[in-house]
Protein backbone atom coordinates (compact mmCIF):
# COMPACT_ATOMS: atom_id res chain seq x y z
CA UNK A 1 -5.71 3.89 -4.26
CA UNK A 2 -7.73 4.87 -0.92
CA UNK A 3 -10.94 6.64 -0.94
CA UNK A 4 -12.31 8.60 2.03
CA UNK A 5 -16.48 9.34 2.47
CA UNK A 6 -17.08 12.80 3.25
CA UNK A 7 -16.93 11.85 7.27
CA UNK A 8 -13.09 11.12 6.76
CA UNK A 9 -13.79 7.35 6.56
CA UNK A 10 -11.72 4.60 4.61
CA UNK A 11 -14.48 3.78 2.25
CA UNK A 12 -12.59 2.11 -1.26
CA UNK A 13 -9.59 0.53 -1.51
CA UNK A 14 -8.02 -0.72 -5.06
CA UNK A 15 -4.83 -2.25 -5.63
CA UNK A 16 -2.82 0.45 -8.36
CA UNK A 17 -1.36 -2.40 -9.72
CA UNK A 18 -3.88 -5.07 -10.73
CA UNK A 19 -7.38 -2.85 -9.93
CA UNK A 20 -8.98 -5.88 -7.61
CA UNK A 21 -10.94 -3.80 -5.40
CA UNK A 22 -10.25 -4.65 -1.59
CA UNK A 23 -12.52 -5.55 1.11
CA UNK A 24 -13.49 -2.41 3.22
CA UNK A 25 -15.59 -3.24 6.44
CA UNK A 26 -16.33 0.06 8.78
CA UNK A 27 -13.24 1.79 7.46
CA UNK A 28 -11.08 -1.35 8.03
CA UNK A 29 -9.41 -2.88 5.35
CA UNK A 30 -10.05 -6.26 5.45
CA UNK A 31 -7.49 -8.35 3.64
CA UNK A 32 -3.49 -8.27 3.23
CA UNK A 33 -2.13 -5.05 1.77
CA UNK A 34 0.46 -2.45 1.67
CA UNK A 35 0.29 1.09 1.52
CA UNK A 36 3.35 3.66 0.40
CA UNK A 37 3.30 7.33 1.07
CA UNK A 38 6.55 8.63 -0.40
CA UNK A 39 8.05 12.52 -0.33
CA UNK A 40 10.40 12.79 -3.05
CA UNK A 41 13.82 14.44 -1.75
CA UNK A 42 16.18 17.24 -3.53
CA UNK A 43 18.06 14.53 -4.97
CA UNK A 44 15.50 13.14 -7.40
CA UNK A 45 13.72 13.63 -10.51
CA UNK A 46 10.32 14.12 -8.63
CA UNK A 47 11.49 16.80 -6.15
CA UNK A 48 8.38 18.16 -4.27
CA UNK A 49 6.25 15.12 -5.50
CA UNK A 50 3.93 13.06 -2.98
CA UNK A 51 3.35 9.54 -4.65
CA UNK A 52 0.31 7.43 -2.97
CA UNK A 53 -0.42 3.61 -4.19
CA UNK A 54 -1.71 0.55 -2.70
CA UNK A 55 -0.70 -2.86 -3.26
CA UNK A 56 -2.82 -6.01 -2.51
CA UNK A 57 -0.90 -9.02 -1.07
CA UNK A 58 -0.47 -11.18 -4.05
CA UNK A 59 0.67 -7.82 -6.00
CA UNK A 60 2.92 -7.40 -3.49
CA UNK A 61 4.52 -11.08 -3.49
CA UNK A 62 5.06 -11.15 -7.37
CA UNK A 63 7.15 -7.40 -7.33
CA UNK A 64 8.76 -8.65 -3.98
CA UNK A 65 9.69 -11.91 -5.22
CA UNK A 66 11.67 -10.02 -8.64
CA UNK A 67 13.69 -7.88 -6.20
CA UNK A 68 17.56 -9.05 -6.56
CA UNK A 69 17.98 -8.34 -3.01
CA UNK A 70 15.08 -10.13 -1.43
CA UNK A 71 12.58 -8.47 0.96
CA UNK A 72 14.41 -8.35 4.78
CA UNK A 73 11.70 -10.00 7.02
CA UNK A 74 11.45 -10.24 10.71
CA UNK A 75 8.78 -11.73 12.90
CA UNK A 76 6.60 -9.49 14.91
CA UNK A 77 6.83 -10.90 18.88
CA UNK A 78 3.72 -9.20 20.06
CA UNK A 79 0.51 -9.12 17.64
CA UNK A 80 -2.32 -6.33 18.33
């Protein structure tokens, strides 16, 4: 879950699965996470539904690590 300040600011960030809050730092998240932002499609039971959660990294790693077709992962050449 992400909260904004009034200014439009990342301000709060808690995982949806486990509720450890997140370090924020001048709207930065500070530590390993992952955000989804899914539009459910025609084809589904949540047509016209916008789902928003936040996972923290060890969250993450236990659902990822259940998955019978394990997480594809590639190494990123050029860091920013």
């Amino acid at each position: 879950m992400k909260k904004y300040n009034k200014n439009g600011q990342l301000e709060t960030v808690i995982c949806n699965n486990c509720g450890k809050k997140l370090v924020v730092d001048k709207g930065i998240i500070r530590e390993g996470a992952i955000a989804v932002d899914h539009i459910w499609d025609y084809f589904s039971e949540k047509d016209g539904q916008i789902h928003h959660f936040v996972l923290c990294e060890d969250c993450y790693d236990t659902i990822a690590s259940g998955f019978k077709i394990p997480v594809d992962v590639e190494e990123q050449t050029e860091l920013l």
